[in-house]
Protein backbone atom coordinates (compact mmCIF):
# COMPACT_ATOMS: atom_id res chain seq x y z
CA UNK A 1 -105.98 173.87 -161.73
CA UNK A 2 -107.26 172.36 -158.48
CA UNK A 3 -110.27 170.17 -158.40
CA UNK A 4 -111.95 172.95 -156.35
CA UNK A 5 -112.69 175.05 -159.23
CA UNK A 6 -114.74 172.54 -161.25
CA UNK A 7 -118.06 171.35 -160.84
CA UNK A 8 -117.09 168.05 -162.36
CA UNK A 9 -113.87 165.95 -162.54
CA UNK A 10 -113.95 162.89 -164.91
CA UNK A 11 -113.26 159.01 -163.37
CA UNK A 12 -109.51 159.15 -164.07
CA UNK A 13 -109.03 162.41 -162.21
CA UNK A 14 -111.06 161.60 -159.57
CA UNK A 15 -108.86 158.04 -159.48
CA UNK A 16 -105.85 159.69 -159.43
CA UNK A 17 -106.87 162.68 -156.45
CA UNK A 18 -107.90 159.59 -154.19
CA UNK A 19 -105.34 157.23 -155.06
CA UNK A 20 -107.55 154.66 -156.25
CA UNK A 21 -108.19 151.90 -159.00
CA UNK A 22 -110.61 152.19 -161.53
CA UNK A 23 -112.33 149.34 -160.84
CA UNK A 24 -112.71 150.56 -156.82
CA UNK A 25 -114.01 153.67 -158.87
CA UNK A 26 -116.85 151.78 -160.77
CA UNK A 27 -117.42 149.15 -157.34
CA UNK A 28 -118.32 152.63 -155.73
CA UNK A 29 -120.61 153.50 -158.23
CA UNK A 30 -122.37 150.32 -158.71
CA UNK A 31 -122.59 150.10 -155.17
CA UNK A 32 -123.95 153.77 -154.63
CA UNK A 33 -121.48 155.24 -152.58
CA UNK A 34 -120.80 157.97 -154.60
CA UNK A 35 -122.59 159.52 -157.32
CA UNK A 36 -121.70 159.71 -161.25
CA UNK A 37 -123.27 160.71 -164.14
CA UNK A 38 -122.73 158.73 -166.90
CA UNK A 39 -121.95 160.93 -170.35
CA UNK A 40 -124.22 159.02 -172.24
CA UNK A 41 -127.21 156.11 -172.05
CA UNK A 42 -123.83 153.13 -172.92
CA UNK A 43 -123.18 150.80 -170.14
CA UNK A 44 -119.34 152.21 -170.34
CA UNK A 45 -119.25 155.56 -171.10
CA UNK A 46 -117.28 157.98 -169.35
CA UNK A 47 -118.38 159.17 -165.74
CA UNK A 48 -118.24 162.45 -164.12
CA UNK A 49 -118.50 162.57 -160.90
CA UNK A 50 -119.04 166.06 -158.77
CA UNK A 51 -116.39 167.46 -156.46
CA UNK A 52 -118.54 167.65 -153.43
CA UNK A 53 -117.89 163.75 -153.69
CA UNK A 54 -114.40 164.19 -153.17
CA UNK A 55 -114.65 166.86 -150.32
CA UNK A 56 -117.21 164.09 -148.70
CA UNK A 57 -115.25 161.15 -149.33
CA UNK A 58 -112.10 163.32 -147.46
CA UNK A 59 -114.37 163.96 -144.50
CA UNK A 60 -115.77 160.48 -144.07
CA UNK A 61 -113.28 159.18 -142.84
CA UNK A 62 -109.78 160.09 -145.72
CA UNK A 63 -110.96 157.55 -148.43
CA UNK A 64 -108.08 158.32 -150.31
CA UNK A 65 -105.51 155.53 -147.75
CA UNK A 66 -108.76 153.19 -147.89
CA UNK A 67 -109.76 150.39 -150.54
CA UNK A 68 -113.78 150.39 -148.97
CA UNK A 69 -115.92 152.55 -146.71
């Protein structure tokens, strides 16, 4: 199943579609460039972030060969 049929993908898929660490994943977040919803109100619960942040992250410029935007 491709990442284009879901709404949501969770931080490990979305770390593995872009090629990038977990902690560039969580930087990103903290830093607002893309957005997440956190499963729950805990400072580290799991993330899901939408797919349109993928298809914008491609567009901007292909995130997925670069460490920051």
């Amino acid at each position: 199943m491709s990442y284009k049929d879901k709404d949501f993908v969770t931080g490990q898929e979305f770390c593995k579609i872009l090629n990038i660490s977990n902690s560039t994943l969580y930087r990103w977040i903290k830093s607002g460039k893309i957005k997440a919803i956190r499963i729950s109100d805990r400072a580290n619960s799991p993330v899901r972030i939408p797919t349109t942040e993928i298809d914008r992250l491609l567009i901007e410029g292909g995130a997925a060969n670069q460490e920051e935007l």
